[in-house]
N, C-alpha and C. Protein backbone atom coordinates (compact mmCIF):
# COMPACT_ATOMS: atom_id res chain seq x y z
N UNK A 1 23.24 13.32 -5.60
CA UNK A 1 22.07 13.95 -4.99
C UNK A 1 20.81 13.59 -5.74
N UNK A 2 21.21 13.96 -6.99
CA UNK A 2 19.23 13.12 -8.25
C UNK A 2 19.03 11.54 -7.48
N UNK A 3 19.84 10.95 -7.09
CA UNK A 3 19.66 9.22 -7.01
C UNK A 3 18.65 9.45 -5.49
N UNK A 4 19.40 10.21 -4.68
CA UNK A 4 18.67 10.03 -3.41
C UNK A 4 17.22 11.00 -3.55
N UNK A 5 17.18 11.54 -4.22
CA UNK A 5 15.91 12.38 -4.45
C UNK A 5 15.13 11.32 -4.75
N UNK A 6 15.67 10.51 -5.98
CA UNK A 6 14.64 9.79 -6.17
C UNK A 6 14.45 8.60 -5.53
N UNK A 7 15.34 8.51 -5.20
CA UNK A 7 14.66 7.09 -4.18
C UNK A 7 14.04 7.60 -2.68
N UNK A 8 14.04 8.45 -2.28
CA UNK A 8 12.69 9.28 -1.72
C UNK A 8 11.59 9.59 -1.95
N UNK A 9 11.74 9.68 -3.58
CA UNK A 9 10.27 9.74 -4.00
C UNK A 9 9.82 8.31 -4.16
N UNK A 10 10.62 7.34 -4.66
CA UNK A 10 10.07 5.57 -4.27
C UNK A 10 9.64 5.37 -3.36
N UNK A 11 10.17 5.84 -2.34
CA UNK A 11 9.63 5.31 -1.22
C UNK A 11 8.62 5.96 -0.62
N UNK A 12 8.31 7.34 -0.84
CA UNK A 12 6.80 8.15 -0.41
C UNK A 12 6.14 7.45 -1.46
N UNK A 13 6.44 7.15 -2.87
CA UNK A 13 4.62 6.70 -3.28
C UNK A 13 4.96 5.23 -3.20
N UNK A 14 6.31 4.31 -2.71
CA UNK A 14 5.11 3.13 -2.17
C UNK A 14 5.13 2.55 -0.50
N UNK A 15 5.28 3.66 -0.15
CA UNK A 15 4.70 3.64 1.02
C UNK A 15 3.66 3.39 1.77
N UNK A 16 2.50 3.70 0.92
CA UNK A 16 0.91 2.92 1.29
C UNK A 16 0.72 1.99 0.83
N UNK A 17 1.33 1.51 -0.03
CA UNK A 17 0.98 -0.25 -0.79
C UNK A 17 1.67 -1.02 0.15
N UNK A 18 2.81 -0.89 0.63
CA UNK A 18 3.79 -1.85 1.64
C UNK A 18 3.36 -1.79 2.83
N UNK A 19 2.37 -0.59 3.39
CA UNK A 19 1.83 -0.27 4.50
C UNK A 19 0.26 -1.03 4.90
N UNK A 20 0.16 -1.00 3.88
CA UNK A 20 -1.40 -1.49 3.16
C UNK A 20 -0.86 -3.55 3.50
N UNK A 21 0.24 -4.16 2.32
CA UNK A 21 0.89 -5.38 2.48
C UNK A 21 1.08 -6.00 4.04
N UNK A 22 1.73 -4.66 5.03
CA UNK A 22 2.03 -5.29 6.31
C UNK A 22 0.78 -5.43 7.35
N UNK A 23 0.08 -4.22 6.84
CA UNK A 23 -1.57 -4.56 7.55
C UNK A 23 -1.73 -6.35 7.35
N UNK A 24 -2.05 -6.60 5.70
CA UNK A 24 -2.61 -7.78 5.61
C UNK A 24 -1.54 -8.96 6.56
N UNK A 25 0.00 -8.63 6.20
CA UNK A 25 0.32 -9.78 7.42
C UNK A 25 -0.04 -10.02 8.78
N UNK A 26 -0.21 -8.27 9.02
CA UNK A 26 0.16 -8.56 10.71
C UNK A 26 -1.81 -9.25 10.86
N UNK A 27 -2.42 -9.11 10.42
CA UNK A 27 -3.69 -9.38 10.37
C UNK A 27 -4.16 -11.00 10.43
N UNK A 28 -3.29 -12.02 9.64
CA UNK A 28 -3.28 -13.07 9.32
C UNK A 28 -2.60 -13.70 10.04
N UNK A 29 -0.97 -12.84 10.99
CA UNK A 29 -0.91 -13.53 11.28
C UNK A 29 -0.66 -13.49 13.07
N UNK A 30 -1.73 -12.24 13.63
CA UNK A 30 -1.81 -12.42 15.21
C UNK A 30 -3.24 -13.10 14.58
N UNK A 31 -4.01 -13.55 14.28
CA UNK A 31 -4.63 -14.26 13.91
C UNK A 31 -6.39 -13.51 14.09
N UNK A 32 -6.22 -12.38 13.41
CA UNK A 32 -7.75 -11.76 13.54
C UNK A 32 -8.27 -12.28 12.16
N UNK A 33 -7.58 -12.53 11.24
CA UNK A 33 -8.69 -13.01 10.29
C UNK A 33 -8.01 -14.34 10.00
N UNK A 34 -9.13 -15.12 10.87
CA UNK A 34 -9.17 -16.62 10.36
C UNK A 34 -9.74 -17.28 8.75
N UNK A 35 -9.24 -18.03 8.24
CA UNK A 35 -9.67 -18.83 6.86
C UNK A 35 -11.25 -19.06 7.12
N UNK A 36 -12.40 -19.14 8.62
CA UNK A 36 -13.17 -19.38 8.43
C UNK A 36 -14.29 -17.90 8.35
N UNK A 37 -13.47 -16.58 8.52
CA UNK A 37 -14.53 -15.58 8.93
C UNK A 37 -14.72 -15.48 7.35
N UNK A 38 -15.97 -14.65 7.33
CA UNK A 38 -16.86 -14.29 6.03
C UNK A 38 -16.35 -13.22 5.57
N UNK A 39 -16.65 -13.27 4.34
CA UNK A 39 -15.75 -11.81 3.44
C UNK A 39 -14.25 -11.64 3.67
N UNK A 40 -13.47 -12.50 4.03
CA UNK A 40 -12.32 -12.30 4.24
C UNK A 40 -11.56 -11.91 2.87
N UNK A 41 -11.92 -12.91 1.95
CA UNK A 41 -10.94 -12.53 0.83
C UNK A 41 -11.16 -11.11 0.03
N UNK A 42 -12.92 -10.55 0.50
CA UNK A 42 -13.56 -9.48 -0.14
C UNK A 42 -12.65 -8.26 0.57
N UNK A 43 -12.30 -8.26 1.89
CA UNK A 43 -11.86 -7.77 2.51
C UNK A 43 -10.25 -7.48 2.41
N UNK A 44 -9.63 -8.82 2.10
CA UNK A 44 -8.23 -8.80 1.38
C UNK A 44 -7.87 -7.65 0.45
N UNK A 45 -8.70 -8.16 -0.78
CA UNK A 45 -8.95 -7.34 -2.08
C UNK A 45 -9.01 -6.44 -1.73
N UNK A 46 -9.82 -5.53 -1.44
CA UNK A 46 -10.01 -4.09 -0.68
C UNK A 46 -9.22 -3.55 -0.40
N UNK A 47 -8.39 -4.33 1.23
CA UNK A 47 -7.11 -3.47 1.76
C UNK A 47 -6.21 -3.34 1.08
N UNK A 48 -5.78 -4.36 0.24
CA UNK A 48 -4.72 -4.13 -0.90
C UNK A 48 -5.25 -3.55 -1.94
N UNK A 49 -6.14 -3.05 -2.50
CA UNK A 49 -6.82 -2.03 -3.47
C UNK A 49 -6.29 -0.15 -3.08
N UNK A 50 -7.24 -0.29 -1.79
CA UNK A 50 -6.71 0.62 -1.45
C UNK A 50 -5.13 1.44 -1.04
N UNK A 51 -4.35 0.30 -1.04
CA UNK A 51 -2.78 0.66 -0.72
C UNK A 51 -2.84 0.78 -2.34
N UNK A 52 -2.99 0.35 -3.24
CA UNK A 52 -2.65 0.11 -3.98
C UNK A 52 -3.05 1.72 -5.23
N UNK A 53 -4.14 2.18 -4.70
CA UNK A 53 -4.63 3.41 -5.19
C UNK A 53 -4.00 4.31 -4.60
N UNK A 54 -3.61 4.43 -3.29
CA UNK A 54 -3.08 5.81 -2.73
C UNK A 54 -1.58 5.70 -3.03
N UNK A 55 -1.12 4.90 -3.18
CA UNK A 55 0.04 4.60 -4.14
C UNK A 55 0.14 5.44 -5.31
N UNK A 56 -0.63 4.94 -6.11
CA UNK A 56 -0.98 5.49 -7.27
C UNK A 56 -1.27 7.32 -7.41
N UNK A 57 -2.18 7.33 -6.10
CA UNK A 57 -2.58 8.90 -6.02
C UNK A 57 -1.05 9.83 -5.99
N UNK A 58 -0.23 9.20 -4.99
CA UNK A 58 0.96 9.64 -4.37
C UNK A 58 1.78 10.07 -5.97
N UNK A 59 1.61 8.92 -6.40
CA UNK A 59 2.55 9.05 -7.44
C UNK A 59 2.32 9.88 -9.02
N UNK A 60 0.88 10.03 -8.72
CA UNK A 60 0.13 11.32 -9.53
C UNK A 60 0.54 12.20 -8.96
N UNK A 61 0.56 12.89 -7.98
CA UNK A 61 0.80 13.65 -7.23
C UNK A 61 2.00 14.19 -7.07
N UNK A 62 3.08 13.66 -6.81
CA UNK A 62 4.29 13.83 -7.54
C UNK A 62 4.44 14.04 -8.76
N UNK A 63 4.26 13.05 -9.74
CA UNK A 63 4.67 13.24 -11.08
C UNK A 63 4.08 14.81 -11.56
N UNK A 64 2.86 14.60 -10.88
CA UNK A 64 2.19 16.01 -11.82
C UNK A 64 3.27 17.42 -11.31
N UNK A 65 3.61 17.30 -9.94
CA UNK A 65 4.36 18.46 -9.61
C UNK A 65 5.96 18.94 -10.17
N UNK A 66 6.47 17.68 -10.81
CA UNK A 66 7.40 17.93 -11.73
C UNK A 66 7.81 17.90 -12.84
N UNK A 67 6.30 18.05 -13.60
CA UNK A 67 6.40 18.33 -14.90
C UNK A 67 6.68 19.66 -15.74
């Protein structure tokens, strides 16, 4: 029962980073962001920033509740 707890909690905090990851595919590749639009890579950075923080929040968020 501890194993599946915790791999529930893996998967709620990275749930927005992988969610955040499949944005950038499906994005690249029905083809809304072309190699020639502007700010693309600024834009990259970003979306994966942000998966990448609420990740993080998630997992503050948890941790703090079972200390």
């Amino acid at each position: 029962m501890q194993i599946l707890k915790r791999l529930l909690i893996v998967a709620f905090v990275s749930a927005p980073w992988m969610v955040s990851l499949y944005l950038h595919f499906w994005l690249e590749h029905t083809g809304v962001w072309t190699p020639d639009r502007s700010y693309r890579g600024l834009l990259s950075v970003l979306l994966l920033a942000i998966g990448m923080s609420a990740s993080f929040g998630a997992y503050m968020l948890i941790s703090s509740r079972y200390k």
